[in-house]
C-alpha atoms as a PDB file:
ATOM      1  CA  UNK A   1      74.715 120.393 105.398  1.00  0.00           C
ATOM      2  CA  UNK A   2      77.736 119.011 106.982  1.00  0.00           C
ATOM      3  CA  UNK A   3      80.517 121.063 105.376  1.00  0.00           C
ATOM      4  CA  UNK A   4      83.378 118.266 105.802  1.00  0.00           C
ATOM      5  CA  UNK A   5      85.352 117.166 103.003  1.00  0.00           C
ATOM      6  CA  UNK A   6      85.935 113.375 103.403  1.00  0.00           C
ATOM      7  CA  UNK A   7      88.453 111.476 101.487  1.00  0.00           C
ATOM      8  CA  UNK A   8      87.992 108.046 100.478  1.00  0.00           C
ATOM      9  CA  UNK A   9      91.135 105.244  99.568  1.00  0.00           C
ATOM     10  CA  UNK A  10      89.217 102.172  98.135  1.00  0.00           C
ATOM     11  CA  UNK A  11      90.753 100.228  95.199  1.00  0.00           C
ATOM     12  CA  UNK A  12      87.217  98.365  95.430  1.00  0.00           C
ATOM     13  CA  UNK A  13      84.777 100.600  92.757  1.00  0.00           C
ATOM     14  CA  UNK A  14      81.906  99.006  94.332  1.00  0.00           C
ATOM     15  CA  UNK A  15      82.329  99.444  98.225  1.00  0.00           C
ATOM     16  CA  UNK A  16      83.573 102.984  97.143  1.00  0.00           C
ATOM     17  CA  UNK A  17      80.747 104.230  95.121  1.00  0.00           C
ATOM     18  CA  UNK A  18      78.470 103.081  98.099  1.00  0.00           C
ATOM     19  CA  UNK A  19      80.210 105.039 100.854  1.00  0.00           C
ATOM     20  CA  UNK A  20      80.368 107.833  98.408  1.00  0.00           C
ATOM     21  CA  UNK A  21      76.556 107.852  98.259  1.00  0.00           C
ATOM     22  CA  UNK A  22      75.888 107.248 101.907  1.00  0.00           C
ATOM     23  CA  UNK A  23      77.962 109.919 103.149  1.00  0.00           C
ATOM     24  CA  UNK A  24      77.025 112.359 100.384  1.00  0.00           C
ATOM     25  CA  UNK A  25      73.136 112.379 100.913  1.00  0.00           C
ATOM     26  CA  UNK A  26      74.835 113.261 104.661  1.00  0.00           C
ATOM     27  CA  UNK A  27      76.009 116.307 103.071  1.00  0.00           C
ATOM     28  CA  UNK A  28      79.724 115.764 102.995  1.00  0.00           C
ATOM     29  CA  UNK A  29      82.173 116.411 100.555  1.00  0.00           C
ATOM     30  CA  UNK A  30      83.510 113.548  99.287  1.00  0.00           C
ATOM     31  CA  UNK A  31      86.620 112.649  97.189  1.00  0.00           C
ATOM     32  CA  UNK A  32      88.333 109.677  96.137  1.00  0.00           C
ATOM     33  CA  UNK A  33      91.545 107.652  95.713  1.00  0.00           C
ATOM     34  CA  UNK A  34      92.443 104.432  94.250  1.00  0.00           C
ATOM     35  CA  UNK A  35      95.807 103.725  95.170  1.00  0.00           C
ATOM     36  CA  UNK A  36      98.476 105.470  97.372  1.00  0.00           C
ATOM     37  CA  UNK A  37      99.629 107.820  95.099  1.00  0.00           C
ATOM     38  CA  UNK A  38      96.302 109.469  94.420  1.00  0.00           C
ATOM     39  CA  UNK A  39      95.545 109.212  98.238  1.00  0.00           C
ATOM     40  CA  UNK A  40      98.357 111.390  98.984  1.00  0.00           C
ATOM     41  CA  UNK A  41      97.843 113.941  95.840  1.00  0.00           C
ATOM     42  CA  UNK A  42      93.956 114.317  96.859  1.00  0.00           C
ATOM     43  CA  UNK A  43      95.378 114.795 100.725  1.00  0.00           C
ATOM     44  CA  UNK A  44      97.759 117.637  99.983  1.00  0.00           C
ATOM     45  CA  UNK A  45      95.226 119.170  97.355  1.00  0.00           C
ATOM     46  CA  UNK A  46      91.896 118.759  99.625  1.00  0.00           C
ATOM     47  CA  UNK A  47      93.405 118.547 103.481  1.00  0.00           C
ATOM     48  CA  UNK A  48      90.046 116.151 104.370  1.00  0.00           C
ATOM     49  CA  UNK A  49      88.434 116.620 107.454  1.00  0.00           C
ATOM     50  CA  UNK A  50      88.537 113.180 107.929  1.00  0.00           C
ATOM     51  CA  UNK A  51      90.263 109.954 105.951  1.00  0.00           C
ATOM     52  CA  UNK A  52      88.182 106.519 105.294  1.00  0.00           C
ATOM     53  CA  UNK A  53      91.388 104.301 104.018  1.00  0.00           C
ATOM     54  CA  UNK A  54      91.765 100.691 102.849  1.00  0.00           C
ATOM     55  CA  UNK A  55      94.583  99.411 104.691  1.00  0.00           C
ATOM     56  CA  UNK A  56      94.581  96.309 102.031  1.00  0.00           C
ATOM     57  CA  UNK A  57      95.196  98.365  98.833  1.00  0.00           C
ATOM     58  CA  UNK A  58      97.639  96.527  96.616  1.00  0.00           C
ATOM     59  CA  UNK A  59     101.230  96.055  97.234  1.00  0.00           C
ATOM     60  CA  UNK A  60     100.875  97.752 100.836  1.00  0.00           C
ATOM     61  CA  UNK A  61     100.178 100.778  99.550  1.00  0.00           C
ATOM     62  CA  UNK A  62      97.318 101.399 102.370  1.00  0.00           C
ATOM     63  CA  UNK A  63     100.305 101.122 105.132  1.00  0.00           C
ATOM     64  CA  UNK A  64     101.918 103.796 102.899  1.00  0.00           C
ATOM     65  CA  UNK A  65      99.160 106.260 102.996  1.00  0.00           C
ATOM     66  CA  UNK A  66      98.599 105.557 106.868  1.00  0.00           C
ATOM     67  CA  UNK A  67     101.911 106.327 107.267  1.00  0.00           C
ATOM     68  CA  UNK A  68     101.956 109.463 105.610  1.00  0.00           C
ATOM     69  CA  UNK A  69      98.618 110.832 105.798  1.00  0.00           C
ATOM     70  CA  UNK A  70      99.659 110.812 109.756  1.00  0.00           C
ATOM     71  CA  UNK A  71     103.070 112.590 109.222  1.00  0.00           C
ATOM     72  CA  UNK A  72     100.650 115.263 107.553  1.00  0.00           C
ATOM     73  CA  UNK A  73      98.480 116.075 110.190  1.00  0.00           C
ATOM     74  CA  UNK A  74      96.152 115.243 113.257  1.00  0.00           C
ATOM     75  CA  UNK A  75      93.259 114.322 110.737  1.00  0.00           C
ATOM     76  CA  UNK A  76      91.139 111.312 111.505  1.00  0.00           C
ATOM     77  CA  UNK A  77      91.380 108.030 110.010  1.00  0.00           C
ATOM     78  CA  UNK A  78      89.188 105.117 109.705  1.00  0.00           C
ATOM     79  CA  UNK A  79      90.482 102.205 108.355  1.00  0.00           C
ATOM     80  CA  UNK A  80      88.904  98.969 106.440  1.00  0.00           C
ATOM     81  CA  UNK A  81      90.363  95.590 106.168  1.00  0.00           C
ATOM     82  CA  UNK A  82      89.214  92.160 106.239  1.00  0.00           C
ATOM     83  CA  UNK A  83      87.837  90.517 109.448  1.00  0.00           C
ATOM     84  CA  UNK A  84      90.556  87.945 109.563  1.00  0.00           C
ATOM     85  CA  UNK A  85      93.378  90.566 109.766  1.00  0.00           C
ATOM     86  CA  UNK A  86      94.087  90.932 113.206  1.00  0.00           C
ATOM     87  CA  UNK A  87      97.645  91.556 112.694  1.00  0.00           C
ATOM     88  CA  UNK A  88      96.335  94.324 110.253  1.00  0.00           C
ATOM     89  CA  UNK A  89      94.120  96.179 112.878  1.00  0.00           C
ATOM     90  CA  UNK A  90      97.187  95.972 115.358  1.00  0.00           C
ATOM     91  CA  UNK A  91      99.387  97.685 112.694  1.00  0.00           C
ATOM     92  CA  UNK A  92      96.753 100.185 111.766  1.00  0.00           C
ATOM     93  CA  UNK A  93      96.353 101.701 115.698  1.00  0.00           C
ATOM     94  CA  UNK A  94      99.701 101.389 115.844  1.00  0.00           C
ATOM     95  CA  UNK A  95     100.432 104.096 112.621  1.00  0.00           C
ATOM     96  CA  UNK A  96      97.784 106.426 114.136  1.00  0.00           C
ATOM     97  CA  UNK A  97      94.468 105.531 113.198  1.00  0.00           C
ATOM     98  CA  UNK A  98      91.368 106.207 115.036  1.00  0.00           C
ATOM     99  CA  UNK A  99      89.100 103.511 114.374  1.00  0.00           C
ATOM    100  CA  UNK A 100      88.477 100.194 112.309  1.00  0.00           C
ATOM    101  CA  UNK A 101      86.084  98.216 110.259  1.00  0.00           C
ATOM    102  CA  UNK A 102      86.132  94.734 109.082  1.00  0.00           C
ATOM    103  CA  UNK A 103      84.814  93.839 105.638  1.00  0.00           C
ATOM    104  CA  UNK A 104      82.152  93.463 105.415  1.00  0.00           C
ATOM    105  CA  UNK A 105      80.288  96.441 106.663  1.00  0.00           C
ATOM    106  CA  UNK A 106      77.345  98.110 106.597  1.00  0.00           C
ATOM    107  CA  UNK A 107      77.270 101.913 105.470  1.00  0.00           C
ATOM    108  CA  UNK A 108      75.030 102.947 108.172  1.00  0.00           C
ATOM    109  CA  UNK A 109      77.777 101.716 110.506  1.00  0.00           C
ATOM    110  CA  UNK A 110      80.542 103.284 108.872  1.00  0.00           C
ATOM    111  CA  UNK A 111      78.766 106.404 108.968  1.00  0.00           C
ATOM    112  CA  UNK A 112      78.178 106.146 113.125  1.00  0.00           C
ATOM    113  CA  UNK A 113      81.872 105.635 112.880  1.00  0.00           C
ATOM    114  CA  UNK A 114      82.423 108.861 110.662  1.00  0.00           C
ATOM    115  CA  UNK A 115      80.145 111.078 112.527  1.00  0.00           C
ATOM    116  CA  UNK A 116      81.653 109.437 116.218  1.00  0.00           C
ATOM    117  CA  UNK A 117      85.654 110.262 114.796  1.00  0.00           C
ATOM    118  CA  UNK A 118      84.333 113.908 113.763  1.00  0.00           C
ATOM    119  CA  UNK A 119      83.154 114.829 116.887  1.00  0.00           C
ATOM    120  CA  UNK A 120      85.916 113.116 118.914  1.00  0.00           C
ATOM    121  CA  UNK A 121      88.011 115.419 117.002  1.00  0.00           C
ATOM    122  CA  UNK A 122      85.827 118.044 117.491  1.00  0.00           C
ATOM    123  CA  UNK A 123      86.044 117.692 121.446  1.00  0.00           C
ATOM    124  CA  UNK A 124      90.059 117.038 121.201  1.00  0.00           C
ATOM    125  CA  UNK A 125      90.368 120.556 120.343  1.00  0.00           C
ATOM    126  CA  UNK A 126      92.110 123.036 122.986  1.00  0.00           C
ATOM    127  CA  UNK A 127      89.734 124.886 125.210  1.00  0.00           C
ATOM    128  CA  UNK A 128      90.411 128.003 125.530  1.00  0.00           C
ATOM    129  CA  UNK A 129      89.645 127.923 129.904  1.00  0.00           C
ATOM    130  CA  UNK A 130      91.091 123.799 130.076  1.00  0.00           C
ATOM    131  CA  UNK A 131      95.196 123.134 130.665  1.00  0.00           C
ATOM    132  CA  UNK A 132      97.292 123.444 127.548  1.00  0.00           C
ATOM    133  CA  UNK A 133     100.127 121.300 128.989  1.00  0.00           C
ATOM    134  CA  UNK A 134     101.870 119.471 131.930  1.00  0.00           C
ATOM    135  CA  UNK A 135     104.902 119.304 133.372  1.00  0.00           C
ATOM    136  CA  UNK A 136     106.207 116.034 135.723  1.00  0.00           C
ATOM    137  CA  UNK A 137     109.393 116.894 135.599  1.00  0.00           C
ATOM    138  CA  UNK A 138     111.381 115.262 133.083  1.00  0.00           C
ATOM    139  CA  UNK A 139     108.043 114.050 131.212  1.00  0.00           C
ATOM    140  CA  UNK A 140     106.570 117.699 129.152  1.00  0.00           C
ATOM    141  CA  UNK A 141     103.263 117.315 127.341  1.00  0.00           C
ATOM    142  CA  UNK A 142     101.872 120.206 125.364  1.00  0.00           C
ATOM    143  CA  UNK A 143      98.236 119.777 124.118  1.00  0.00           C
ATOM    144  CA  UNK A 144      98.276 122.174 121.424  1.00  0.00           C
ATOM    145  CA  UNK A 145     101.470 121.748 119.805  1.00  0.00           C
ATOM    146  CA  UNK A 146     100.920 117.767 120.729  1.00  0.00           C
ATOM    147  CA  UNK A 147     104.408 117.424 121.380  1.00  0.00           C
ATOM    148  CA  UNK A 148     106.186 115.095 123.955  1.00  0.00           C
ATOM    149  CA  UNK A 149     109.359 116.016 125.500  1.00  0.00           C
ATOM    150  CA  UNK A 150     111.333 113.117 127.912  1.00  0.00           C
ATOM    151  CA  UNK A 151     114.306 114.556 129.147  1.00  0.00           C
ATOM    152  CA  UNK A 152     114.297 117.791 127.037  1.00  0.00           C
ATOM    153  CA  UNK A 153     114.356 115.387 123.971  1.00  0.00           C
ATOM    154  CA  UNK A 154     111.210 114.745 121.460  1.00  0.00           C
ATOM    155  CA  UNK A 155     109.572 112.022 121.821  1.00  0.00           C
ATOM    156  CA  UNK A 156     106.954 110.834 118.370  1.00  0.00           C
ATOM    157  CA  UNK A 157     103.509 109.408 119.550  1.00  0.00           C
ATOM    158  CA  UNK A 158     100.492 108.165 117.467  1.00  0.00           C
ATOM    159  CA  UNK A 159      97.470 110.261 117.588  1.00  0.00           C
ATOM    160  CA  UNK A 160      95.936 107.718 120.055  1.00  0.00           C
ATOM    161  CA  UNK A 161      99.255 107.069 122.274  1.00  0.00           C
ATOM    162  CA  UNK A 162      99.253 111.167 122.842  1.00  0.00           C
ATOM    163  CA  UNK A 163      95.271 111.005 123.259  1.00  0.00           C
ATOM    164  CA  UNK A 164      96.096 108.020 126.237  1.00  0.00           C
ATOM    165  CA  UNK A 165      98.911 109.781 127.944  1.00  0.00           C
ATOM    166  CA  UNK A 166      96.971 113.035 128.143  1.00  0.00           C
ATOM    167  CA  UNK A 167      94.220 111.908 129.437  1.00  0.00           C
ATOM    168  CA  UNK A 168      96.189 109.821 131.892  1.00  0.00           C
ATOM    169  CA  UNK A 169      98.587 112.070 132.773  1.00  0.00           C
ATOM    170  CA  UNK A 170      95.584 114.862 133.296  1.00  0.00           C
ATOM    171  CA  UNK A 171      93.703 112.864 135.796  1.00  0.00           C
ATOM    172  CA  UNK A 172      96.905 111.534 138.144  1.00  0.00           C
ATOM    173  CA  UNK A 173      96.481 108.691 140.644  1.00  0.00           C
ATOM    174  CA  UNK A 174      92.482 107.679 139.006  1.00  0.00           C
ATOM    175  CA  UNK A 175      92.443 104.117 138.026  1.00  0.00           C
ATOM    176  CA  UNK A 176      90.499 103.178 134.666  1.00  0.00           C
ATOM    177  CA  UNK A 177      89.764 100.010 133.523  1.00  0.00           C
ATOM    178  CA  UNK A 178      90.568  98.866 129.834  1.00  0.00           C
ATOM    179  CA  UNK A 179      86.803  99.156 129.032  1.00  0.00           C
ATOM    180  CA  UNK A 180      86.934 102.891 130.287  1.00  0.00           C
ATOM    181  CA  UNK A 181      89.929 103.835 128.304  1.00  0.00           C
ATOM    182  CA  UNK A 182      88.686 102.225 125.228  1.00  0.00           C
ATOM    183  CA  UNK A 183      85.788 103.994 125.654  1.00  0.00           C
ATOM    184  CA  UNK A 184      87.647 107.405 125.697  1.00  0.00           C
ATOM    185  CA  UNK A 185      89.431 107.124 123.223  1.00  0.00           C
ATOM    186  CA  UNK A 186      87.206 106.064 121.085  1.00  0.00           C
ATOM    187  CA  UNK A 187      83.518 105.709 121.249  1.00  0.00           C
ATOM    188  CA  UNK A 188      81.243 104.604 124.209  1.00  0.00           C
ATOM    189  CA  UNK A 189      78.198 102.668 121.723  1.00  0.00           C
ATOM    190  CA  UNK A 190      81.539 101.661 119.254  1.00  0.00           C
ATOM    191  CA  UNK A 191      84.244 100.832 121.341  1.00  0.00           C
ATOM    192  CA  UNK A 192      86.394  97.786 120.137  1.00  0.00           C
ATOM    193  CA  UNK A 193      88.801  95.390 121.183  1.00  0.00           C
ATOM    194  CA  UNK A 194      90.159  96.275 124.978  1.00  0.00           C
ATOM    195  CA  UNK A 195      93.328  94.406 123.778  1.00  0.00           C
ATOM    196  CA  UNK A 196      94.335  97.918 121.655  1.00  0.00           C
ATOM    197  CA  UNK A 197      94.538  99.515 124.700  1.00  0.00           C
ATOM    198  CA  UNK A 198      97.034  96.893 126.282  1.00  0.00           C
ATOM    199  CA  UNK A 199      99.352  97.401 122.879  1.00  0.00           C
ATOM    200  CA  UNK A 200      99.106 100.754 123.214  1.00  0.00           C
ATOM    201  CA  UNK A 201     100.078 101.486 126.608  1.00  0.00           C
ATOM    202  CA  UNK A 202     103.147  99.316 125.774  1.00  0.00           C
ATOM    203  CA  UNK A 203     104.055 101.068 123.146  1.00  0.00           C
ATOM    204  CA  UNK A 204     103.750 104.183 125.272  1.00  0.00           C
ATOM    205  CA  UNK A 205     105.622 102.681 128.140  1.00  0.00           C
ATOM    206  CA  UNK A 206     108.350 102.090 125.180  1.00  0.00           C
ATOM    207  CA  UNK A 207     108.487 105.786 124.348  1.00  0.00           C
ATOM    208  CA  UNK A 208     108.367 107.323 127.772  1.00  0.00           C
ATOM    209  CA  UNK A 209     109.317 105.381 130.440  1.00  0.00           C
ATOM    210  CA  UNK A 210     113.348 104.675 130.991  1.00  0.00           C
ATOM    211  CA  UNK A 211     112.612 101.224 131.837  1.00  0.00           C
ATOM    212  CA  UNK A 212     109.597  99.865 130.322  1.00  0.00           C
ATOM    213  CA  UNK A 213     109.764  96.851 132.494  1.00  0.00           C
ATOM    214  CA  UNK A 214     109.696  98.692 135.520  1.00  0.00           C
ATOM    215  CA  UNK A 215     107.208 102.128 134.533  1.00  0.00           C
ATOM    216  CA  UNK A 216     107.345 104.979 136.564  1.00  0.00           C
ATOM    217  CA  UNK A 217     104.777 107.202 135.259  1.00  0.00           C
ATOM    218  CA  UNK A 218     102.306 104.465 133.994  1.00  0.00           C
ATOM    219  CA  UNK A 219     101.313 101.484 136.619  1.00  0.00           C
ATOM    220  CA  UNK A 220      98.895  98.356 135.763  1.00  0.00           C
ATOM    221  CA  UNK A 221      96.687  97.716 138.445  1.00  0.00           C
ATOM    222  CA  UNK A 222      96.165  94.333 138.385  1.00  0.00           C
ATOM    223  CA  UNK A 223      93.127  93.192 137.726  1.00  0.00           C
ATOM    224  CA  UNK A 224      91.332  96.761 136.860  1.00  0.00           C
ATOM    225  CA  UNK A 225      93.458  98.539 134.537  1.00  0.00           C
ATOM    226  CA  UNK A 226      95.885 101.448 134.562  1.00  0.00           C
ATOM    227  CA  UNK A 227      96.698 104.442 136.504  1.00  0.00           C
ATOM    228  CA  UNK A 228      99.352 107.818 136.071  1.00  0.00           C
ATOM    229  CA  UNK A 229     101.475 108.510 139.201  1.00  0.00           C
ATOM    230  CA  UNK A 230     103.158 111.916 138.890  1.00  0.00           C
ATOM    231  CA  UNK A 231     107.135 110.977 139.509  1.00  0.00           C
ATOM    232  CA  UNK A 232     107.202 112.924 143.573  1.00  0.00           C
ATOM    233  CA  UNK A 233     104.863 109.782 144.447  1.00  0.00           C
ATOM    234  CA  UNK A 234     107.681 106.994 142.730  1.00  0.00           C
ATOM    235  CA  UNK A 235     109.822 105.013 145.358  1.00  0.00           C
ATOM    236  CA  UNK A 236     112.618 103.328 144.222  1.00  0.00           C
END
């Protein structure tokens, strides 16, 4: 048996009541919501190992829950949405979520994307013998608190933008390619759209960098994809 509580946020009784039985003969717990409200109640109540959220729910009440859910914790969330909401999927990665599915899906893929999101989080986890932070001097990243400092002051990130700049900023100088970051950070056999990794290094460029335009700890290479130069290699 699995052991992991799963909370489901699906207005939708029927695409609910199927996930419900897919991931229960799995042997997870499973609880559901049907609006924000109860999403957020069942949260606080149940702290989920892991969220499956409609980002459609009425009156943008699954932005709401994104929102928050992420303010409460690290926890992973998959989100659901129709195919033709590209906007949608943008906005989703951009409020923290971990991976996506357009409507409609099958269960057995949902559940490779459960079981891929619980062990990335799994693997995410401090190791006791690996680096718990790093220091390039006015840039401070702390792995276990998941904190950002720039310039002594706190900078937010998504759970993906701090899973990209860690990784980055933990192998300095190394080039990867959109495809290899994508695969990272999410899944190698379910990796999406490459494009998710350009909005996200902009948005990370917004947060970190003094002048966006011009990055100093985050270069594009051209052509390949993206590399971290520590600020003592930066030349005006």
């Amino acid at each position: 048996m699995s052991g992991h509580k799963i909370l489901i946020v699906n207005d939708d009784l029927k695409i609910t009541k199927s996930i419900e039985l897919v991931l229960t003969r799995e042997g997870y717990d499973v609880f559901l919501a049907r609006d924000a409200e109860e999403a957020l109640s069942r949260f606080y109540q149940e702290r989920p190992d892991l969220v499956v959220l409609d980002l459609m729910l009425p009156g943008k009440g699954g932005y709401r829950a994104c929102r928050e859910i992420r303010r409460m914790g690290e926890v992973p969330l998959v989100l659901l949405a129709r195919q033709d909401e590209e906007v949608d999927k943008v906005a989703g990665f951009r409020l923290g979520a971990d991976d996506y599915l357009t409507k409609p899906f099958s269960t057995t893929e949902l559940l490779l994307r459960v079981r891929a999101a619980l062990q990335r989080a799994k693997q995410t986890r401090p190791a006791e013998d690996g680096p718990t932070s790093v220091n390039y001097g006015e840039l401070k990243v702390d792995r276990r608190t998941r904190e950002v400092l720039v310039g002594g002051r706190p900078v937010h990130l998504t759970a993906k933008e701090f899973d990209l700049l860690w990784f980055l900023a933990t192998h300095p100088y190394q080039v990867f390619s959109r495809e290899q970051l994508t695969s990272r950070l999410w899944h190698s056999e379910l990796s999406g759209d490459t494009n998710t990794i350009t909005v996200l290094v902009r948005r990370l460029r917004e947060k970190v960098e003094a002048n966006p335009a011009r990055p100093r700890y985050i270069r594009t290479i051209w052509g390949i994809g993206y590399k971290f130069v520590p600020p003592a290699s930066y030349s005006a």
